[in-house]
N, C-alpha and C. Protein backbone atom coordinates (compact mmCIF):
# COMPACT_ATOMS: atom_id res chain seq x y z
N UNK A 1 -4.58 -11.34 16.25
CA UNK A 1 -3.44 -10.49 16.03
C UNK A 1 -3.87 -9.04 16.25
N UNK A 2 -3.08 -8.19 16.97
CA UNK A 2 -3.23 -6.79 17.54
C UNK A 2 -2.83 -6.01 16.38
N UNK A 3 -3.34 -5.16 16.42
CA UNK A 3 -3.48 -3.62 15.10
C UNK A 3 -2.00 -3.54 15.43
N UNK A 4 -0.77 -3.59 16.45
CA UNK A 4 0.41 -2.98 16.13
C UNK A 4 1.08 -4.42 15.30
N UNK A 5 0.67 -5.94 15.38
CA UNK A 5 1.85 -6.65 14.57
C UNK A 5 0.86 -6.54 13.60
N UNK A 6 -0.60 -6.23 12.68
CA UNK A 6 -0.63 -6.30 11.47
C UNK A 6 -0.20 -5.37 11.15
N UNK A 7 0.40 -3.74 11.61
CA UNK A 7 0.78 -2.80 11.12
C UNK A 7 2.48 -2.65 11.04
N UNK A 8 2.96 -3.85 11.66
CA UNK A 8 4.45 -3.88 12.21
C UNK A 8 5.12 -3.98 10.50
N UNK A 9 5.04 -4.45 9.56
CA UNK A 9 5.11 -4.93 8.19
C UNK A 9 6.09 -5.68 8.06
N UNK A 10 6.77 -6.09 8.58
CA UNK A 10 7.86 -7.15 8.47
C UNK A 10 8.11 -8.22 7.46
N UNK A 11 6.71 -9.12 7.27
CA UNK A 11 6.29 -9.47 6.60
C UNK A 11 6.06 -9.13 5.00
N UNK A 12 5.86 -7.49 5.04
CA UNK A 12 5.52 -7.32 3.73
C UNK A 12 6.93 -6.35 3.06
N UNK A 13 7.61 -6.54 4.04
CA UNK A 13 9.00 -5.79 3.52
C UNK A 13 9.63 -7.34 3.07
N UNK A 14 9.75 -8.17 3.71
CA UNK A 14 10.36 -9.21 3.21
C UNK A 14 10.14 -9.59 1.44
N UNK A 15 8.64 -9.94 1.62
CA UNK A 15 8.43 -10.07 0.31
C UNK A 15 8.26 -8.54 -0.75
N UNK A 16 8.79 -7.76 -0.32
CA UNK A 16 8.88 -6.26 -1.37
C UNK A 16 10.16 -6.30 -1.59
N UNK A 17 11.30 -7.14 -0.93
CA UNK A 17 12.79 -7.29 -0.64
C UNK A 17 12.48 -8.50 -1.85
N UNK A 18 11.63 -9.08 -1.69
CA UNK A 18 12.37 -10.33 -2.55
C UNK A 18 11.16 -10.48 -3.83
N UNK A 19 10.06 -9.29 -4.29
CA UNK A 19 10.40 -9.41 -5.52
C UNK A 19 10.84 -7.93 -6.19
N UNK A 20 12.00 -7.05 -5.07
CA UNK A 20 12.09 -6.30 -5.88
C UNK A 20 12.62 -6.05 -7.56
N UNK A 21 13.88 -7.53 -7.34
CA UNK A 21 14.02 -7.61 -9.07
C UNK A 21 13.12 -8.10 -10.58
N UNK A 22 12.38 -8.45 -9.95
CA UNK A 22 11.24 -8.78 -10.63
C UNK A 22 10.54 -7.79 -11.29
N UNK A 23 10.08 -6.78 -10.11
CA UNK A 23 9.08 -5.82 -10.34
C UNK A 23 9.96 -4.39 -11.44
N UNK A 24 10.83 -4.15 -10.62
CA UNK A 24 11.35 -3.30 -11.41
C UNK A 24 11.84 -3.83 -13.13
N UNK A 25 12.21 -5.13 -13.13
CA UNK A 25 11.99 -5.85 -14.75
C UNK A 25 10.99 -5.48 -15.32
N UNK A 26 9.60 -5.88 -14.62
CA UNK A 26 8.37 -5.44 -15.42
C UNK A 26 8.17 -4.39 -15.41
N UNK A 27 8.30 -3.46 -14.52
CA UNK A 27 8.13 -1.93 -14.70
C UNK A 27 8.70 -1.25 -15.45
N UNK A 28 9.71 -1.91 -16.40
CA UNK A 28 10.54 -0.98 -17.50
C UNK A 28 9.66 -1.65 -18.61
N UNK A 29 9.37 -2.77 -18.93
CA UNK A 29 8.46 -3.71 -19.98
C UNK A 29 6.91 -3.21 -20.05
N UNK A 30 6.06 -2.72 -18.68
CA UNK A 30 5.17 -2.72 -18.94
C UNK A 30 4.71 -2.06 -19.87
N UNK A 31 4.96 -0.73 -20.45
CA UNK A 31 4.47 0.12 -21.38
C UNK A 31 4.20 -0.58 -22.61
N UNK A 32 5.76 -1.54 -22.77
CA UNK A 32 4.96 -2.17 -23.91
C UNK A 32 4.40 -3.67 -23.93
N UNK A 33 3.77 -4.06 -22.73
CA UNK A 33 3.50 -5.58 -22.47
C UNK A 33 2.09 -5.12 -21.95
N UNK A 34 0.72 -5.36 -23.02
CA UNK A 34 -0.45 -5.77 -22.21
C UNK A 34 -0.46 -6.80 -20.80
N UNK A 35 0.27 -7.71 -21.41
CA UNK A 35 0.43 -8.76 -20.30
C UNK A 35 0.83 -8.30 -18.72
N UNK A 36 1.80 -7.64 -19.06
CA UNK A 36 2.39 -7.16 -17.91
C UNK A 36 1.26 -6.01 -17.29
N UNK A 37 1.14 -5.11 -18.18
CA UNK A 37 -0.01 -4.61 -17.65
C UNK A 37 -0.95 -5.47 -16.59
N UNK A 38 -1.76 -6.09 -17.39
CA UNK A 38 -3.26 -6.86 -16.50
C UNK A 38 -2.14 -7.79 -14.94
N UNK A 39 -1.06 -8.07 -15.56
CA UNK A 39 -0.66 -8.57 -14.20
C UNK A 39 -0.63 -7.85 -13.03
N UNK A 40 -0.11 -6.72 -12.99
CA UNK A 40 0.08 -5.26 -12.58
C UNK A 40 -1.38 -5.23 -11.56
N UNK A 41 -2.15 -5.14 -12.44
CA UNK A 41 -3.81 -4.83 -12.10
C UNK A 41 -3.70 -5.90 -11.29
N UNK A 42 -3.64 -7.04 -11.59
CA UNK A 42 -4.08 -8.28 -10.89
C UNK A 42 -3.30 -8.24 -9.46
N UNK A 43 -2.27 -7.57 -9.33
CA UNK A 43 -1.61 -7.60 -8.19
C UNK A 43 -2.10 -6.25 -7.21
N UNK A 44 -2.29 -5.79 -7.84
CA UNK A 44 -3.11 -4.16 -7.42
C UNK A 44 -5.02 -4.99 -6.51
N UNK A 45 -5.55 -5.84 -7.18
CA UNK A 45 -6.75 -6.10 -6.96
C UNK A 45 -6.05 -7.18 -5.50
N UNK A 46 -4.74 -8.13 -5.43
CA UNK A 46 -4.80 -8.96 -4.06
C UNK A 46 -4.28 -8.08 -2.90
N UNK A 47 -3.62 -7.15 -3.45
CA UNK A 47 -2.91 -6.10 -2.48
C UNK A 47 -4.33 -5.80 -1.78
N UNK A 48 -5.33 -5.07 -2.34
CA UNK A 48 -6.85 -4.71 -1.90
C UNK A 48 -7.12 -5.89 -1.23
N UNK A 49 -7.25 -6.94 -1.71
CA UNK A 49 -8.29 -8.10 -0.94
C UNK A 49 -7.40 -8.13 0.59
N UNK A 50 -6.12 -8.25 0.32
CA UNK A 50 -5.14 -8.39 2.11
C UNK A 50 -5.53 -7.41 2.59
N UNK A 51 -5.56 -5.80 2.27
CA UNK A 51 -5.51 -4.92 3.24
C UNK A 51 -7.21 -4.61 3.81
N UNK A 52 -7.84 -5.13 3.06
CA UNK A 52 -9.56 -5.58 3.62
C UNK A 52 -9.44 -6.84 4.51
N UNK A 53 -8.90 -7.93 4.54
CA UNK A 53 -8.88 -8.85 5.32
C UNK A 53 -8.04 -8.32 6.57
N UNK A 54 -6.89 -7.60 6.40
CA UNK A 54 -5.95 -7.60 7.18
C UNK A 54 -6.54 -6.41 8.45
N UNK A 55 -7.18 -5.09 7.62
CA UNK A 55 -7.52 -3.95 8.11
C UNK A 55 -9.46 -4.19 8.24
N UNK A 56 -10.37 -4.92 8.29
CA UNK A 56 -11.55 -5.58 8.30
C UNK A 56 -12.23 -4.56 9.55
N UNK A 57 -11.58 -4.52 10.59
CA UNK A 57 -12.33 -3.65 11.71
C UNK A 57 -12.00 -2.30 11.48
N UNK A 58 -11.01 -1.88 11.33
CA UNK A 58 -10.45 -0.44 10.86
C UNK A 58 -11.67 0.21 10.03
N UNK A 59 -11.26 -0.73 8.92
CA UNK A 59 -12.19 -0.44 7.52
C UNK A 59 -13.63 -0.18 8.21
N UNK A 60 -14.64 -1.17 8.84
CA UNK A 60 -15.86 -1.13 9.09
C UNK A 60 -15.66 0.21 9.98
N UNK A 61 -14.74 0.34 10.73
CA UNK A 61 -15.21 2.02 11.22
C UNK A 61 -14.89 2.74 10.46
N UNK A 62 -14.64 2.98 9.27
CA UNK A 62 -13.99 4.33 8.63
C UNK A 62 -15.25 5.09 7.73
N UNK A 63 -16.35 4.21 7.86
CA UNK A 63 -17.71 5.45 7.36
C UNK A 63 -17.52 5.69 6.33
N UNK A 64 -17.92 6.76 5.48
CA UNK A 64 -18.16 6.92 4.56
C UNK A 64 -16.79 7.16 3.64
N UNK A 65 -15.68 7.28 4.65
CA UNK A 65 -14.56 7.55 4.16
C UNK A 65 -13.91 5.93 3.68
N UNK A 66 -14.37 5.33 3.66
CA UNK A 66 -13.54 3.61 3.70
C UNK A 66 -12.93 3.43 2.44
N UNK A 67 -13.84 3.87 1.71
CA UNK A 67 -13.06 3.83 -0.14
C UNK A 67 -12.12 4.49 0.20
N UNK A 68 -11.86 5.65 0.31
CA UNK A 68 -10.70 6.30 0.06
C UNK A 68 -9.76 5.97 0.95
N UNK A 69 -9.70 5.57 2.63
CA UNK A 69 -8.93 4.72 3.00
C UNK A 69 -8.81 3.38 2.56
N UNK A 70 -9.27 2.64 2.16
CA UNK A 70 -8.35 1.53 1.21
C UNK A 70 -7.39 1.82 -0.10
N UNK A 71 -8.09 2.84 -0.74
CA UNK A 71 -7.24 3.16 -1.53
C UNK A 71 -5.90 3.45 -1.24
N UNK A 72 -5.54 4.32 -0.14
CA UNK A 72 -4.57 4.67 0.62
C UNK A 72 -3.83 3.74 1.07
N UNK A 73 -4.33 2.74 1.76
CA UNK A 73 -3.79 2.24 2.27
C UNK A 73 -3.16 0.90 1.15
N UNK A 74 -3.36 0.40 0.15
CA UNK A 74 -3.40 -0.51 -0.85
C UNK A 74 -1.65 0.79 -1.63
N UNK A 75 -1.99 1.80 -2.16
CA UNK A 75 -1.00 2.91 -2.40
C UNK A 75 -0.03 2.92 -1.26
N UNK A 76 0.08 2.82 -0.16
CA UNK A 76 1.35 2.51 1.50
C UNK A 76 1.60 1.29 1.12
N UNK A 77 0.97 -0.04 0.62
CA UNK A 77 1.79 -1.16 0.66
C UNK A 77 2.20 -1.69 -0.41
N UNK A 78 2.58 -1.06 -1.29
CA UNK A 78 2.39 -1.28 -2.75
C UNK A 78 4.61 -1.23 -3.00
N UNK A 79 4.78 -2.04 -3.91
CA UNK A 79 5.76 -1.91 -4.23
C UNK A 79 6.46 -0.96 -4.81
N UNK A 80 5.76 -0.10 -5.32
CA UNK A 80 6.04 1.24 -5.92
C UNK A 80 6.33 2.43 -5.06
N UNK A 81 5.65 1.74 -3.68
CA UNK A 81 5.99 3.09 -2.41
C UNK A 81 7.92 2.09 -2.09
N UNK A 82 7.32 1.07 -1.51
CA UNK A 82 8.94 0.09 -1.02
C UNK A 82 9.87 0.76 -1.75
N UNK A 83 9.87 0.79 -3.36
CA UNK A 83 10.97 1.36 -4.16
C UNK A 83 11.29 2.52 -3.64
N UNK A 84 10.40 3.06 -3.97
CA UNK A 84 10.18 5.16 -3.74
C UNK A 84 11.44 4.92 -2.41
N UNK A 85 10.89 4.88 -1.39
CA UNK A 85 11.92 4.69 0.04
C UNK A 85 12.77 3.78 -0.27
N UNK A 86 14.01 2.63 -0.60
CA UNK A 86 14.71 2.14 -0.60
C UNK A 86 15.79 3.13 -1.97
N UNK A 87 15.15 2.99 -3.00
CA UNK A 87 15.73 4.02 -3.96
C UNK A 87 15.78 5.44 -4.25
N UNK A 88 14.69 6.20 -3.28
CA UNK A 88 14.87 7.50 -3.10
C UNK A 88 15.60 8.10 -2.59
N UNK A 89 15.73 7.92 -1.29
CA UNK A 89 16.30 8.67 0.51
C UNK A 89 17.52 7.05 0.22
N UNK A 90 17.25 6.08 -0.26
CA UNK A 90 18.08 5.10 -0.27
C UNK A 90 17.93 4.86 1.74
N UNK A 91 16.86 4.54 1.84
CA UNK A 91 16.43 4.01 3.29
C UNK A 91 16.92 2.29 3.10
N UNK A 92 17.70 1.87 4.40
CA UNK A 92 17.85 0.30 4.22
C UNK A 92 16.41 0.10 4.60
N UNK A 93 16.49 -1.44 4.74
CA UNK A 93 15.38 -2.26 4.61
C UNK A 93 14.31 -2.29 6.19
N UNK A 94 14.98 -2.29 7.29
CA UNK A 94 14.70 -1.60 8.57
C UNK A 94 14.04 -0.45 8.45
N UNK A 95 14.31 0.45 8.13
CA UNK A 95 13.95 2.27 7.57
C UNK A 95 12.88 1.86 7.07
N UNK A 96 13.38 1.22 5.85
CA UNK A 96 11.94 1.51 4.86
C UNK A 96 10.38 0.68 5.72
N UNK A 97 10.99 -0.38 6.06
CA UNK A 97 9.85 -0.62 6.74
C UNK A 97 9.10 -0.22 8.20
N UNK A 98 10.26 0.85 8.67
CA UNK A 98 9.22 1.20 9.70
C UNK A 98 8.45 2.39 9.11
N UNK A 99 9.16 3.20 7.70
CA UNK A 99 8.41 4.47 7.37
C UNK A 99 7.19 3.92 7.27
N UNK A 100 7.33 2.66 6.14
CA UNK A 100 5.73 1.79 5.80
C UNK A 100 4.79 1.70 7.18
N UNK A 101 5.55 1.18 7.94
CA UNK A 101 4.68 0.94 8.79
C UNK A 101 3.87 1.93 9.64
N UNK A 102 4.74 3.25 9.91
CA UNK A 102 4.41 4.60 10.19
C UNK A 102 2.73 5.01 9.08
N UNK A 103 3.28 4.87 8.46
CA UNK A 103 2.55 5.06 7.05
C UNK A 103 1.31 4.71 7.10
N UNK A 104 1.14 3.47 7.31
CA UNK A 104 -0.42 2.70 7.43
C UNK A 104 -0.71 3.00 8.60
N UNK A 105 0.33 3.14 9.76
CA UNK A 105 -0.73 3.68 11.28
C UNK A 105 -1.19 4.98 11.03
N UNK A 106 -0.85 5.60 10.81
CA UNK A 106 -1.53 6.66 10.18
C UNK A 106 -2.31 6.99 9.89
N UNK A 107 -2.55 6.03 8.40
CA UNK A 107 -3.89 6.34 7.66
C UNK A 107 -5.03 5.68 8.81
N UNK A 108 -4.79 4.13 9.37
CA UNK A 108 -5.16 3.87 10.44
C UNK A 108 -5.91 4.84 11.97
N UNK A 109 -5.09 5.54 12.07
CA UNK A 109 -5.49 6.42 12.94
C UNK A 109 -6.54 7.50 13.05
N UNK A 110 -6.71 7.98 12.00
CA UNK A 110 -7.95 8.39 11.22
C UNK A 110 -9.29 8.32 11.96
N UNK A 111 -9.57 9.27 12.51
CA UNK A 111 -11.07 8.88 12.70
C UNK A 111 -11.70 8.83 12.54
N UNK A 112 -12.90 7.73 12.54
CA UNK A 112 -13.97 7.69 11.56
C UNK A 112 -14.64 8.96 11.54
N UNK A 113 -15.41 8.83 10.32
CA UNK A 113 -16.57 9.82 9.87
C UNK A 113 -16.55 10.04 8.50
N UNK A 114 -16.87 11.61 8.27
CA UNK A 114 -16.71 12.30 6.91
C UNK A 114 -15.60 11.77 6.01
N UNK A 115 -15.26 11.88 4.69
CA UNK A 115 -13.63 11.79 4.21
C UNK A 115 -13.02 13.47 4.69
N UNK A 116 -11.60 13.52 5.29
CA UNK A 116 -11.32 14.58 5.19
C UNK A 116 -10.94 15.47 4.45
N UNK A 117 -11.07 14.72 3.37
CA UNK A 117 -11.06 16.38 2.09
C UNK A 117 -12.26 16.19 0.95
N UNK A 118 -12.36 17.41 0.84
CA UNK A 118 -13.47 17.13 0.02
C UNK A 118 -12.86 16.63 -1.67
N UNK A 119 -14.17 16.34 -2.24
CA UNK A 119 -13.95 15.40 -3.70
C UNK A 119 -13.77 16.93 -4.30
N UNK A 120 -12.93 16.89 -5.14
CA UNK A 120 -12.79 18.19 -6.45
C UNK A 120 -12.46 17.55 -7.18
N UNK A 121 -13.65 17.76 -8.50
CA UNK A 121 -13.65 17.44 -10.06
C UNK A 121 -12.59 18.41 -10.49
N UNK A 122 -12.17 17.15 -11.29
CA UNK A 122 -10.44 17.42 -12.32
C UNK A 122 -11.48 18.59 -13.29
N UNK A 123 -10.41 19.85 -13.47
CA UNK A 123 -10.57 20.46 -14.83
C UNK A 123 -10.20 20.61 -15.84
């Protein structure tokens, strides 16, 4: 599969379409649900494992910067961005997924090396 259909997201709009009622349930509960919490996490840790499997050559060129592009890129496919664009700008489902998809070519595009900004400790 070519870098434009794993970046096409079609796939991951579908399923951001179909658990958006779900998520937003737990996202009003989580504050007060440990449970919901660690689930949260737990979905945060497979989101990472796909976009390492999915992005695997990307990643191996991105150098020293690779942490912080996964991070990024795990934050672009995350249900919390899907919302942001469907309930923000109120983008339909087309929209939202080509912004997504814009989104990860992007970070994608990146050329390897350095990270481009430097680290600054919180004060």
């Amino acid at each position: 599969m070519g870098a434009t259909e794993r970046v096409d997201g079609r796939q991951r709009a579908r399923l951001l379409q179909l658990i958006a009622p779900s998520a937003r349930a737990a996202q009003l509960r989580e504050p007060l649900s440990p449970q919901l919490h660690r689930n949260r996490l737990k979905h945060v840790d497979r989101v990472r494992d796909e976009v390492e499997r999915l992005f695997a050559a990307e990643l191996d060129r991105a150098g020293p910067g690779r942490e912080h592009l996964v991070h990024a890129l795990v934050a672009a496919s995350m249900w919390s961005t899907w919302s942001m664009l469907r309930d923000g700008p109120g983008l339909d489902v087309g929209a939202a997924r080509v912004v997504m998809a814009r989104t990860v070519a992007a970070l994608l595009a990146v050329p390897a090396g350095p990270p481009l900004f430097r680290e600054v400790a919180d004060r």
